[in-house]
Structure formats: C-alpha cells, structure tokens
PDB file of N, CA and C in Angstrom:
ATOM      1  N   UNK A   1     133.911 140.611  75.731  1.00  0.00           N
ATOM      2  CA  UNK A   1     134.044 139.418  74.917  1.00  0.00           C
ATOM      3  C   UNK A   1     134.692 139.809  73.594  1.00  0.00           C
ATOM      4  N   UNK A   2     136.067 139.159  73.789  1.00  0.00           N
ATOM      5  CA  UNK A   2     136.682 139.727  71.838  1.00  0.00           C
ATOM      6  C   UNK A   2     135.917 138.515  70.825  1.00  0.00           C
ATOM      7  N   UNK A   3     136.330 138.903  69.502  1.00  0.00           N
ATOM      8  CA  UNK A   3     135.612 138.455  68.904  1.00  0.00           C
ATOM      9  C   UNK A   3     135.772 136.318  68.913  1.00  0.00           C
ATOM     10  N   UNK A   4     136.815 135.893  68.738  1.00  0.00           N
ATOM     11  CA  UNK A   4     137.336 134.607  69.556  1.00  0.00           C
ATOM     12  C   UNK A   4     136.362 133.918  70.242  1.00  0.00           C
ATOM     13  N   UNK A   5     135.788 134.688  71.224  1.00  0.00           N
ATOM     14  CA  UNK A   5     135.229 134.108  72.005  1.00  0.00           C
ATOM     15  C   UNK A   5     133.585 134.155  71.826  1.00  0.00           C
ATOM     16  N   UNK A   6     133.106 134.206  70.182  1.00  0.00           N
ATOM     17  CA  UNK A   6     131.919 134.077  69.926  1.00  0.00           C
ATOM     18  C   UNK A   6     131.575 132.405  68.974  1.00  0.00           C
ATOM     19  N   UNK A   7     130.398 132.084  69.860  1.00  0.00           N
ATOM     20  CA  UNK A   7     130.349 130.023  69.417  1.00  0.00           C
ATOM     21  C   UNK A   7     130.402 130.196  67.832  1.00  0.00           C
ATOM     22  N   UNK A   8     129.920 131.170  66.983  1.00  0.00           N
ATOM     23  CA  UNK A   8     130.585 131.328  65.772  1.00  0.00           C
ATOM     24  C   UNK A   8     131.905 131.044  65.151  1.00  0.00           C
ATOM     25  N   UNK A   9     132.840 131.145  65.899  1.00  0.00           N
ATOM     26  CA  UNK A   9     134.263 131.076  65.329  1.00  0.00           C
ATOM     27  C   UNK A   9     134.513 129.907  66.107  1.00  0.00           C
ATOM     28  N   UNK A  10     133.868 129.670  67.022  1.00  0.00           N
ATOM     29  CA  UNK A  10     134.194 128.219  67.873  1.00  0.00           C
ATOM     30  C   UNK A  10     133.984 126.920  67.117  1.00  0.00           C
ATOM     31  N   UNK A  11     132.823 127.255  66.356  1.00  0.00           N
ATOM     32  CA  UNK A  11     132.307 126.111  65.505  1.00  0.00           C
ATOM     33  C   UNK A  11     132.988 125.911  64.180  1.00  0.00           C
ATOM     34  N   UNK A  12     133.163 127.172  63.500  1.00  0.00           N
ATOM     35  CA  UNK A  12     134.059 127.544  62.518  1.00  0.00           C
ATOM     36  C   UNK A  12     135.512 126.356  62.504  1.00  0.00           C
ATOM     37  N   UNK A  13     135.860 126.810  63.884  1.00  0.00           N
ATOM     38  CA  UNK A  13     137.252 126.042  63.844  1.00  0.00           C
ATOM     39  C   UNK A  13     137.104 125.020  64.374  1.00  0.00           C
ATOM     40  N   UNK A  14     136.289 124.086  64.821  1.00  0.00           N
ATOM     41  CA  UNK A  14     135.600 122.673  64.591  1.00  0.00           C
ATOM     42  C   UNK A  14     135.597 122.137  63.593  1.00  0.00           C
ATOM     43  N   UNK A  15     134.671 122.467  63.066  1.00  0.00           N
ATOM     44  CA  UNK A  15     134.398 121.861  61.093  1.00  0.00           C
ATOM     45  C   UNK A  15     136.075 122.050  60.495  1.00  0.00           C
ATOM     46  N   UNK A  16     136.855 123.135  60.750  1.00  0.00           N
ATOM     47  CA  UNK A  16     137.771 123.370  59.593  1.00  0.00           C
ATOM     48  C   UNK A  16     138.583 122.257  60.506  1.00  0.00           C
ATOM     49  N   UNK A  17     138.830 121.630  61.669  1.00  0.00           N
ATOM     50  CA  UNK A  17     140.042 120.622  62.069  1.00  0.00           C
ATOM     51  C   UNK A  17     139.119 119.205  61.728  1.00  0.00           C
ATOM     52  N   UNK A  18     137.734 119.327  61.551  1.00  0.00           N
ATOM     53  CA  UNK A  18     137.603 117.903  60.552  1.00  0.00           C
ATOM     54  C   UNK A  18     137.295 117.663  59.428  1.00  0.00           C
ATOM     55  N   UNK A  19     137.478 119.027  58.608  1.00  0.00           N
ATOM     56  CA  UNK A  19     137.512 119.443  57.386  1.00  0.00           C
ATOM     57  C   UNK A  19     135.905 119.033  56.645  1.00  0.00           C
ATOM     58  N   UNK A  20     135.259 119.676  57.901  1.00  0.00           N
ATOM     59  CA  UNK A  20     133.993 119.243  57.193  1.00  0.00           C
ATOM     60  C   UNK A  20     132.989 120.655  56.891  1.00  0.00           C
ATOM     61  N   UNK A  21     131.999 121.131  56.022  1.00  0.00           N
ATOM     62  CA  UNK A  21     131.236 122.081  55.810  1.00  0.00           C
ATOM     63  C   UNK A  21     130.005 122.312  56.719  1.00  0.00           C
ATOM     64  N   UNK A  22     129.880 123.630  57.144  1.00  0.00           N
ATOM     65  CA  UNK A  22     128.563 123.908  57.890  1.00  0.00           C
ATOM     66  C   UNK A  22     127.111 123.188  56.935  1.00  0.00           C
ATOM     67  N   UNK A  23     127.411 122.966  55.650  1.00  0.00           N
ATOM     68  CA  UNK A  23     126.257 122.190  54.651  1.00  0.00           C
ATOM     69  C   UNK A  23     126.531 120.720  55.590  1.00  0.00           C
ATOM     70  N   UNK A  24     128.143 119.860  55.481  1.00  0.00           N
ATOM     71  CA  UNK A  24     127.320 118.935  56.114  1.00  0.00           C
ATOM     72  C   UNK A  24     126.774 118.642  57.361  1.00  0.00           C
ATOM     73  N   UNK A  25     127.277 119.168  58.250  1.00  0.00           N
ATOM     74  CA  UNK A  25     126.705 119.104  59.314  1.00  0.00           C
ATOM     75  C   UNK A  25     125.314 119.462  59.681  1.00  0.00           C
ATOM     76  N   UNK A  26     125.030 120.715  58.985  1.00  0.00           N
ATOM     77  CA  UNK A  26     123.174 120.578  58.796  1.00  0.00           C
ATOM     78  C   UNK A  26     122.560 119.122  58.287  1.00  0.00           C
ATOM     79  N   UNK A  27     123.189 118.878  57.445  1.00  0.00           N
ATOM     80  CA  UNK A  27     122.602 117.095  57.282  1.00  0.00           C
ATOM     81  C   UNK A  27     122.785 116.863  58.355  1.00  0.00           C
ATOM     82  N   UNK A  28     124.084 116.667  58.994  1.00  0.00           N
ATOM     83  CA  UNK A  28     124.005 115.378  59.805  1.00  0.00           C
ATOM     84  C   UNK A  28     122.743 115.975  60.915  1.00  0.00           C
ATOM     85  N   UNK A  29     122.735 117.049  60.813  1.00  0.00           N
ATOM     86  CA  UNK A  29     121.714 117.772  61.975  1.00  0.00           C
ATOM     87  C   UNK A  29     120.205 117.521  61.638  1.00  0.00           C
ATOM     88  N   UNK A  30     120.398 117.592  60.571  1.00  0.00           N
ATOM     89  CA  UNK A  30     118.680 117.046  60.184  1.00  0.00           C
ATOM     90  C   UNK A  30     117.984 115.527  60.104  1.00  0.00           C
ATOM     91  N   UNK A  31     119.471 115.047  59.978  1.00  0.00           N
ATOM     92  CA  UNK A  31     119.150 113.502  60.414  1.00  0.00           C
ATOM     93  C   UNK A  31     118.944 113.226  62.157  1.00  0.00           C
ATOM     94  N   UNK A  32     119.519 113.605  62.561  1.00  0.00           N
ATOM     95  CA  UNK A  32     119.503 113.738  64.521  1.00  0.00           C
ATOM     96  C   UNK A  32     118.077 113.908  64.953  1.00  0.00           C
ATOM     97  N   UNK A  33     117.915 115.478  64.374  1.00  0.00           N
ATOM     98  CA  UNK A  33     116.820 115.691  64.890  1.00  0.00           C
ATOM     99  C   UNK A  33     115.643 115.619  63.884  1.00  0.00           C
ATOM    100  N   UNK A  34     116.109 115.279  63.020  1.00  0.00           N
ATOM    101  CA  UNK A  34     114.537 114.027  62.106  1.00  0.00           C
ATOM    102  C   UNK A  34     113.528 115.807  61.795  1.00  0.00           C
ATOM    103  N   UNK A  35     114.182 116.455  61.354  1.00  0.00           N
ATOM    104  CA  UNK A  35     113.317 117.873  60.650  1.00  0.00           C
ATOM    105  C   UNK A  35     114.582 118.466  59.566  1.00  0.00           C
ATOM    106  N   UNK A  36     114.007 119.308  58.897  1.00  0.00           N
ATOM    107  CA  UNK A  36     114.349 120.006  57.295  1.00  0.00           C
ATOM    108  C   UNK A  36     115.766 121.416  58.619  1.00  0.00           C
ATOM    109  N   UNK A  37     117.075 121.046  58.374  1.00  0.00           N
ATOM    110  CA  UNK A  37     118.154 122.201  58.745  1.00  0.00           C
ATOM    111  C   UNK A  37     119.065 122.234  57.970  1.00  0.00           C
ATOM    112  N   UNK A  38     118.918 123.684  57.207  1.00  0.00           N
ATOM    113  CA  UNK A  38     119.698 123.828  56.805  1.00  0.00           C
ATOM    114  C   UNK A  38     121.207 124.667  56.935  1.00  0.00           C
ATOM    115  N   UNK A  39     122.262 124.965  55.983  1.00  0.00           N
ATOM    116  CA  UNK A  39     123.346 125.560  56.290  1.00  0.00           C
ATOM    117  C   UNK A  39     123.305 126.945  56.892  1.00  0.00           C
ATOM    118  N   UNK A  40     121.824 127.393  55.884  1.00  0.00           N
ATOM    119  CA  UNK A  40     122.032 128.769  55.510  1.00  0.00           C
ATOM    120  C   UNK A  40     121.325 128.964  57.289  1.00  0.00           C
ATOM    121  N   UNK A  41     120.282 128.119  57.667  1.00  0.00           N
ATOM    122  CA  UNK A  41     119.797 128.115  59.180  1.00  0.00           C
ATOM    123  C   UNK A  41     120.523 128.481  60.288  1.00  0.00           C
ATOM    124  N   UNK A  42     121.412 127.617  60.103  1.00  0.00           N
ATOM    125  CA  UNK A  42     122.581 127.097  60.952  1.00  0.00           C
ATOM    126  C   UNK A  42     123.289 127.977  61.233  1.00  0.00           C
ATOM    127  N   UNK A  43     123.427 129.009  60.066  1.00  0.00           N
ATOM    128  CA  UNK A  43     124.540 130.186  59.998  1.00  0.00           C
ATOM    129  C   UNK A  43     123.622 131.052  60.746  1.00  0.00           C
ATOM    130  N   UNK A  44     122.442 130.993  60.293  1.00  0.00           N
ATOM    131  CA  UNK A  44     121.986 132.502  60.993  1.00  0.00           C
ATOM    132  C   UNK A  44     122.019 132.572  62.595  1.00  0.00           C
ATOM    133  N   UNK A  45     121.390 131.628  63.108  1.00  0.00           N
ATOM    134  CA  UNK A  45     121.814 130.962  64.369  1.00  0.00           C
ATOM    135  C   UNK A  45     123.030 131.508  64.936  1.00  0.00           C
ATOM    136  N   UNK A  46     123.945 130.808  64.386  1.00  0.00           N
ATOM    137  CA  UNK A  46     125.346 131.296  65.239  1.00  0.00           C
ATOM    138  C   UNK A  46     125.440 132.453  64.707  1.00  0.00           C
ATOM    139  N   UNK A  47     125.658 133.050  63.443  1.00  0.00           N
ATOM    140  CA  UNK A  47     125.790 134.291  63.494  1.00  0.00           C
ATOM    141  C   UNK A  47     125.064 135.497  64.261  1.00  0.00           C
ATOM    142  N   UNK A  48     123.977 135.093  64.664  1.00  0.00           N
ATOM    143  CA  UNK A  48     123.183 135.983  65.312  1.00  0.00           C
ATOM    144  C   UNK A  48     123.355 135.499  67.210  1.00  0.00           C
ATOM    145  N   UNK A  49     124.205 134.277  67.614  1.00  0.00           N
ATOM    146  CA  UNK A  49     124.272 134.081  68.911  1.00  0.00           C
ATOM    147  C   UNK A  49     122.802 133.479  69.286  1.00  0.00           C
ATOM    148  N   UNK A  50     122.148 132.166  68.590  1.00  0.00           N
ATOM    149  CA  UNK A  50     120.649 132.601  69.038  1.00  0.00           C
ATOM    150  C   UNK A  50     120.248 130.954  69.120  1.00  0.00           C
ATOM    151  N   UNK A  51     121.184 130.108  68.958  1.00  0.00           N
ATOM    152  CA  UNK A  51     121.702 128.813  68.890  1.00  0.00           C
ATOM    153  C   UNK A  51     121.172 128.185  70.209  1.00  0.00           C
ATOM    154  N   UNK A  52     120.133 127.458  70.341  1.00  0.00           N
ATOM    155  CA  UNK A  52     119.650 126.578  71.718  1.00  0.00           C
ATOM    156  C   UNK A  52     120.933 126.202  71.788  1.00  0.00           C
ATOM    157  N   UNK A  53     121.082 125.514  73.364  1.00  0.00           N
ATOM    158  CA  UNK A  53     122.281 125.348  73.853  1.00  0.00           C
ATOM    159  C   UNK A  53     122.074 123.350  73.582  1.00  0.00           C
ATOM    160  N   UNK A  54     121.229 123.167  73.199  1.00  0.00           N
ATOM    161  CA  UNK A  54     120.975 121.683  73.204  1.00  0.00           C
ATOM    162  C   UNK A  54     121.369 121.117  71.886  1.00  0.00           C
ATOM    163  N   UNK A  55     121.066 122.431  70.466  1.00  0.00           N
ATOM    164  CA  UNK A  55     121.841 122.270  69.452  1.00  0.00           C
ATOM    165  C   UNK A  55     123.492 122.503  69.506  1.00  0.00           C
ATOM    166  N   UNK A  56     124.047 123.378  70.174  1.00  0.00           N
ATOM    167  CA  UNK A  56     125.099 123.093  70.203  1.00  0.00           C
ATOM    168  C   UNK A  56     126.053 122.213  70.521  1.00  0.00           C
ATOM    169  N   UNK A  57     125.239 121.070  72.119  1.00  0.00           N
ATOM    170  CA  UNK A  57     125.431 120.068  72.285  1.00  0.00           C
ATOM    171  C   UNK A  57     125.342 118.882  71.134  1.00  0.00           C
ATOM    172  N   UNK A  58     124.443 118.892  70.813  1.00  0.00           N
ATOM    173  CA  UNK A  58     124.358 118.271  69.456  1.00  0.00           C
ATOM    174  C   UNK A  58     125.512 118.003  68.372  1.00  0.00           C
ATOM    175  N   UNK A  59     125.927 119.429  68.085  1.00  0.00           N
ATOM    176  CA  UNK A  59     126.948 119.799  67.347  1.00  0.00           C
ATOM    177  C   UNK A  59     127.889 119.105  67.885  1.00  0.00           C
ATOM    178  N   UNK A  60     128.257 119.814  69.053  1.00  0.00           N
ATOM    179  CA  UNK A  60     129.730 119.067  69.439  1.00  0.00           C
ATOM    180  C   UNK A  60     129.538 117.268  69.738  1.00  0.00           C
ATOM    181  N   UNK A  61     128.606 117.168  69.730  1.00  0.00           N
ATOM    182  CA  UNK A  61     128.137 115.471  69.416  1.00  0.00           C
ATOM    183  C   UNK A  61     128.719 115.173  68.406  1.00  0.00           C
ATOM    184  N   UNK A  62     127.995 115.354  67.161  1.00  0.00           N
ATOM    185  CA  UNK A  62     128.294 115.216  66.363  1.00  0.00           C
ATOM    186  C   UNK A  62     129.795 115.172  65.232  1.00  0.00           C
ATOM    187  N   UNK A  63     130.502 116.458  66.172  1.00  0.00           N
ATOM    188  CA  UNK A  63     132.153 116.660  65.533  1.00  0.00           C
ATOM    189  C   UNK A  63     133.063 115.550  66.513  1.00  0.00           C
ATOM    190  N   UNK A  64     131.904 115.073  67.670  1.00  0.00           N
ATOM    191  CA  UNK A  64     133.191 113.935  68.489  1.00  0.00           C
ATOM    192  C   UNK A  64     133.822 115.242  69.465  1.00  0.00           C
ATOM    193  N   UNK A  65     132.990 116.031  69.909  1.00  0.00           N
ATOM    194  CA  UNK A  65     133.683 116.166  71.090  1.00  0.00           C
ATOM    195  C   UNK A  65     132.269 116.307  72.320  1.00  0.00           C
ATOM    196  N   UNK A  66     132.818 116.498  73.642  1.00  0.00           N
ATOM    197  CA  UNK A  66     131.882 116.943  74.804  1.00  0.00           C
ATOM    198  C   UNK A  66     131.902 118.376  74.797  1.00  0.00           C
ATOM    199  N   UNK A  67     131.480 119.144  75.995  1.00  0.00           N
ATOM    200  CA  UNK A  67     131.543 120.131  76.591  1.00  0.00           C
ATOM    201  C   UNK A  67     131.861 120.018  77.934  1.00  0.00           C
ATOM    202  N   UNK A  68     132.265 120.887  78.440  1.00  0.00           N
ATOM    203  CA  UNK A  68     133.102 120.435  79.830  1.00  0.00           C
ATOM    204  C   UNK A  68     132.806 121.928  80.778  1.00  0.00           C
ATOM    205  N   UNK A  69     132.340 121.956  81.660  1.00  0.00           N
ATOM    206  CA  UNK A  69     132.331 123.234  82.144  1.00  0.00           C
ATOM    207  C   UNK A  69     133.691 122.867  83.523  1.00  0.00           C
ATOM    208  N   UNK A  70     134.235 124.070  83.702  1.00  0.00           N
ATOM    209  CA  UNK A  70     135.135 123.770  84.328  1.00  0.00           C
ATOM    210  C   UNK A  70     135.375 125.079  85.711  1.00  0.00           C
ATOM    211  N   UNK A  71     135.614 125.126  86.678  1.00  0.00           N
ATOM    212  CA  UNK A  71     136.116 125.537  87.917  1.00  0.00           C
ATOM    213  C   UNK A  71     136.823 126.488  87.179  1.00  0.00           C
ATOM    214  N   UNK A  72     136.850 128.057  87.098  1.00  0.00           N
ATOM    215  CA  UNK A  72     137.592 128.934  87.313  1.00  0.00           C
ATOM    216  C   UNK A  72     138.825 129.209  88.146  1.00  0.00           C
ATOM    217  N   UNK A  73     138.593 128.639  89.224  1.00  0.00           N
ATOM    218  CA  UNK A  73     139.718 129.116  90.676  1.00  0.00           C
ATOM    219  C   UNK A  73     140.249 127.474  90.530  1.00  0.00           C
ATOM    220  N   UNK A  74     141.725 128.090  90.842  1.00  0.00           N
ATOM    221  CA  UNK A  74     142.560 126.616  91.358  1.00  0.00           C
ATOM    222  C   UNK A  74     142.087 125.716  92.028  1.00  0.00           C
TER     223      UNK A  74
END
C-alpha cells in the first residue's frame, strides 16, 4: 500500500475539492451523531487508520458522495 492509498489522504482530498476543514466536518459530525467530535479526534482516527467504517460512511455522506465497491475483473 503506497502512501495514496491511505483513507487519510483520501479524506484530505475530499475536504480540499469542497474547500472545507477537518474542524468543520467534526461539527457537521457531531451534529449526525448527536455526541462532542472533534478535529483533533478525527485526525487521530485517520491518522492512526482506526476510523469505524460507519464513520467513514458518514463522512462521505456528509461531503455528498457514496462508496461503491466495485468488481476487480472485467
């Protein structure tokens, strides 16, 4: 796995194409799920790879996109 391909830089370049901050999106995250999240949370999470997969769904909720798993082979 190069580095690219860690949900860290995935999310990274989410927020930066809707020009929004990992601060707001912890709001919007703490409004969702109705408890105290913050940026600095949020970071450790992805920085450490340790991110429930239901928050990340969330996330990409939240930036307006899905997740899509997709067929490898033609």
């Amino acid at each position: 796995m190069n580095k690219e391909d860690n949900i860290i830089s995935e999310i990274k370049v989410l927020l930066i194409k809707k020009g929004w901050t990992q601060e707001k999106l912890a709001k919007k995250m703490s409004t969702k799920l109705n408890k105290k999240y913050t940026a600095q949370n949020l970071g450790n999470k992805l920085r450490r790879e340790t991110i429930p997969y239901r928050e990340i769904k969330l996330i990409a909720e939240i930036l307006g996109y899905k997740i899509k798993f997709e067929d490898k082979k033609p």
